[in-house]
C-alpha atoms as a PDB file:
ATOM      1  CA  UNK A   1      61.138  -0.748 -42.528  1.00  0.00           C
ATOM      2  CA  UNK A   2      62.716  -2.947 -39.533  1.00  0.00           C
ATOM      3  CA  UNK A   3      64.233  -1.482 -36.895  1.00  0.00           C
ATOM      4  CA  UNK A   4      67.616  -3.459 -35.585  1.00  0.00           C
ATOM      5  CA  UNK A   5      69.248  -2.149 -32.385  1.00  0.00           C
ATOM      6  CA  UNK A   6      72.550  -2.883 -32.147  1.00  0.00           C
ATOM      7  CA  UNK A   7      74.620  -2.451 -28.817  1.00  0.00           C
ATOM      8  CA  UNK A   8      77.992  -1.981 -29.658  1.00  0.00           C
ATOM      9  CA  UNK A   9      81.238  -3.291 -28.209  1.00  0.00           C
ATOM     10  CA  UNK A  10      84.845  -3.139 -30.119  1.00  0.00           C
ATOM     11  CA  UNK A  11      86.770  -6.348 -29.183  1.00  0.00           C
ATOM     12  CA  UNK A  12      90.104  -6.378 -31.185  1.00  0.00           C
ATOM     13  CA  UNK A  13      92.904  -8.486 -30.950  1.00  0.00           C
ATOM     14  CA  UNK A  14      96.595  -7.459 -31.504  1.00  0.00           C
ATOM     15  CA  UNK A  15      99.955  -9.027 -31.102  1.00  0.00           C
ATOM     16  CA  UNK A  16     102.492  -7.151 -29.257  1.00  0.00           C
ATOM     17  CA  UNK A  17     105.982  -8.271 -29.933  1.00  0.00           C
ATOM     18  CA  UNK A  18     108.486  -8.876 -27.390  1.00  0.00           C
ATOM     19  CA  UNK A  19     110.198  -6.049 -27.890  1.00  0.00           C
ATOM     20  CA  UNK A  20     107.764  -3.894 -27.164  1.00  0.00           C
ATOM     21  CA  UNK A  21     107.209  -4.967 -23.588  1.00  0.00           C
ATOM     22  CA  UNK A  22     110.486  -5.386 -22.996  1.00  0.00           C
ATOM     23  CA  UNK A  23     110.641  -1.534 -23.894  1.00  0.00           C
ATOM     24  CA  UNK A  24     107.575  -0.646 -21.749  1.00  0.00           C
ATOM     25  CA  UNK A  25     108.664  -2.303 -18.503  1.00  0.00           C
ATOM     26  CA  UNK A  26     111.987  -0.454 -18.866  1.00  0.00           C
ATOM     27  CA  UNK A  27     109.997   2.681 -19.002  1.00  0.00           C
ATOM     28  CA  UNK A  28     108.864   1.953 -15.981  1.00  0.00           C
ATOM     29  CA  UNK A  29     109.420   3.580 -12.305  1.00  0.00           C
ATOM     30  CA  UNK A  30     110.951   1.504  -9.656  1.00  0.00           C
ATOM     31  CA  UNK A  31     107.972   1.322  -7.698  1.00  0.00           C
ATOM     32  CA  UNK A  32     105.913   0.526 -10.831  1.00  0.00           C
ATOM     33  CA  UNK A  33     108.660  -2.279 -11.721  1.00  0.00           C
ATOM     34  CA  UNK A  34     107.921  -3.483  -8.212  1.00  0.00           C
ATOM     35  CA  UNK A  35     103.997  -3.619  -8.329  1.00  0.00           C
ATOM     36  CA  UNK A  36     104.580  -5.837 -11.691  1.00  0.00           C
ATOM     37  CA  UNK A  37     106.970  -8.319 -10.340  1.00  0.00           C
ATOM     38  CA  UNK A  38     104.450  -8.755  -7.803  1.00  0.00           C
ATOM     39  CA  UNK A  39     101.823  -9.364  -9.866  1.00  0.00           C
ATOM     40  CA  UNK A  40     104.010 -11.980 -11.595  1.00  0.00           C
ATOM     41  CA  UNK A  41     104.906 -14.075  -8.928  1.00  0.00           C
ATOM     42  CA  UNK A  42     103.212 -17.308  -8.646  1.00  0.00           C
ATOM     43  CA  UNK A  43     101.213 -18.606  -6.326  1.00  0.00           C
ATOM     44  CA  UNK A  44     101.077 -21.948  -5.404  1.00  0.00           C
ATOM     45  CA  UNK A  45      97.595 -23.656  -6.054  1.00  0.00           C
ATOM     46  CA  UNK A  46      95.556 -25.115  -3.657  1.00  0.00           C
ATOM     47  CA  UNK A  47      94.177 -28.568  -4.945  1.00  0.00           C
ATOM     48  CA  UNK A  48      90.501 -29.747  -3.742  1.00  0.00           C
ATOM     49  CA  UNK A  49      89.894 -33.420  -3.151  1.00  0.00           C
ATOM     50  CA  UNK A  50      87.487 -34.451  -6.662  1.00  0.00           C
ATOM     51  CA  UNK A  51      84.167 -34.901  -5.851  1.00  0.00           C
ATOM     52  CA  UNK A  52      83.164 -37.803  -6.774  1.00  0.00           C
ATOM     53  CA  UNK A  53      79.166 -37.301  -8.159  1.00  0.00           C
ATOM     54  CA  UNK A  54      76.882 -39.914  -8.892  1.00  0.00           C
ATOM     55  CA  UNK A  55      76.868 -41.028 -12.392  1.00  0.00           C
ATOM     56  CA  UNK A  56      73.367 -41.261 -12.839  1.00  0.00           C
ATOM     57  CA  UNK A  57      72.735 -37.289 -11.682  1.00  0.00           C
ATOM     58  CA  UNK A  58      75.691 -36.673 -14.719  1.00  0.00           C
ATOM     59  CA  UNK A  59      73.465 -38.107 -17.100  1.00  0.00           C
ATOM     60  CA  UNK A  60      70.078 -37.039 -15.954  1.00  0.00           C
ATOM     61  CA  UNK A  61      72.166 -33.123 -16.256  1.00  0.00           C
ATOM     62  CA  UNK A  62      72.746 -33.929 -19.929  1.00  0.00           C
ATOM     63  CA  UNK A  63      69.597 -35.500 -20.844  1.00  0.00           C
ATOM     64  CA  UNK A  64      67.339 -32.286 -19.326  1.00  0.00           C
ATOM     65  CA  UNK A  65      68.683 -29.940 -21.507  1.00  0.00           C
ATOM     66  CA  UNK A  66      66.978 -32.361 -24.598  1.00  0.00           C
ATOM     67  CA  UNK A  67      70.571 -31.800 -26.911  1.00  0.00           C
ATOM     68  CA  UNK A  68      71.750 -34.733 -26.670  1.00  0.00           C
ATOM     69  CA  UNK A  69      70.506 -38.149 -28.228  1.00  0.00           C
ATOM     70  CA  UNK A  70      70.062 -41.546 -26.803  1.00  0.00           C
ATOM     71  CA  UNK A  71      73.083 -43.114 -28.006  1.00  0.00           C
ATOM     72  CA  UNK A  72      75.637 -40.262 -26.684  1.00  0.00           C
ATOM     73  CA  UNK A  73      73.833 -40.557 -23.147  1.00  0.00           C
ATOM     74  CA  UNK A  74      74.181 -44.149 -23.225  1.00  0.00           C
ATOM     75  CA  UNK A  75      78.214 -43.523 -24.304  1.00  0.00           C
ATOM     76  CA  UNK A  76      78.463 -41.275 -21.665  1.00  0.00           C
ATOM     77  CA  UNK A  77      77.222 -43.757 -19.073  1.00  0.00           C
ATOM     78  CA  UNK A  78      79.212 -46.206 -20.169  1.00  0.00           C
ATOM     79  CA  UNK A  79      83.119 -44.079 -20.659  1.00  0.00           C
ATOM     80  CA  UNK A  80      81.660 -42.561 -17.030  1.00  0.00           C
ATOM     81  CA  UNK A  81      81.554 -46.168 -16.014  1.00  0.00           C
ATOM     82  CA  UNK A  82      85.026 -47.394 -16.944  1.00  0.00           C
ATOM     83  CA  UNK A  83      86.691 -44.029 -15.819  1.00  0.00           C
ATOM     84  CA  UNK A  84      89.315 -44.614 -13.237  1.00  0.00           C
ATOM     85  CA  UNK A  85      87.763 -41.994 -10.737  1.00  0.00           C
ATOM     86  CA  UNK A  86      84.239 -44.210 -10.876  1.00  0.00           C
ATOM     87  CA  UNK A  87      86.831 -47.044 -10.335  1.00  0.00           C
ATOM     88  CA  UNK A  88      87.439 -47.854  -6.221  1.00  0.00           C
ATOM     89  CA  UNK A  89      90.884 -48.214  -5.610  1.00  0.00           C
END
């Protein structure tokens, strides 16, 4: 008879309503109040220039990993191409 090991690991998904948060964060200490509003504050985001790569490395990526036919490579090219950050301004 086959042997199957399994390694187990319980993902489950539940909704929490409202409510119930609302109720937890007023059960909540001061200082633990505090640590969440913290956590909640955002933070502005730091944008990169884009790197520009060469088109033909993009394509030669795909077309090494052998899932992808000729005529999506070719479409890829092409949209890469037209797209306005290939475009010089």
């Amino acid at each position: 008879m086959p042997v199957i090991t399994i390694k187990e690991k319980i993902t489950k998904t539940i909704d929490i309503p409202l409510d119930a948060i609302y109720q937890v964060i007023d059960n909540l200490s001061e200082n633990e109040r505090h640590l969440l509003m913290e956590r909640l504050k955002c933070k502005s985001i730091k944008l990169k220039k884009f790197k520009n790569d060469n088109i033909q490395k993009i394509v030669s990526d795909f077309q090494v990993t052998n899932c992808y036919e000729d005529d999506f490579l070719k479409d890829l090219e092409a949209g890469l191409m037209k797209s306005s950050v290939n475009r010089k301004v």
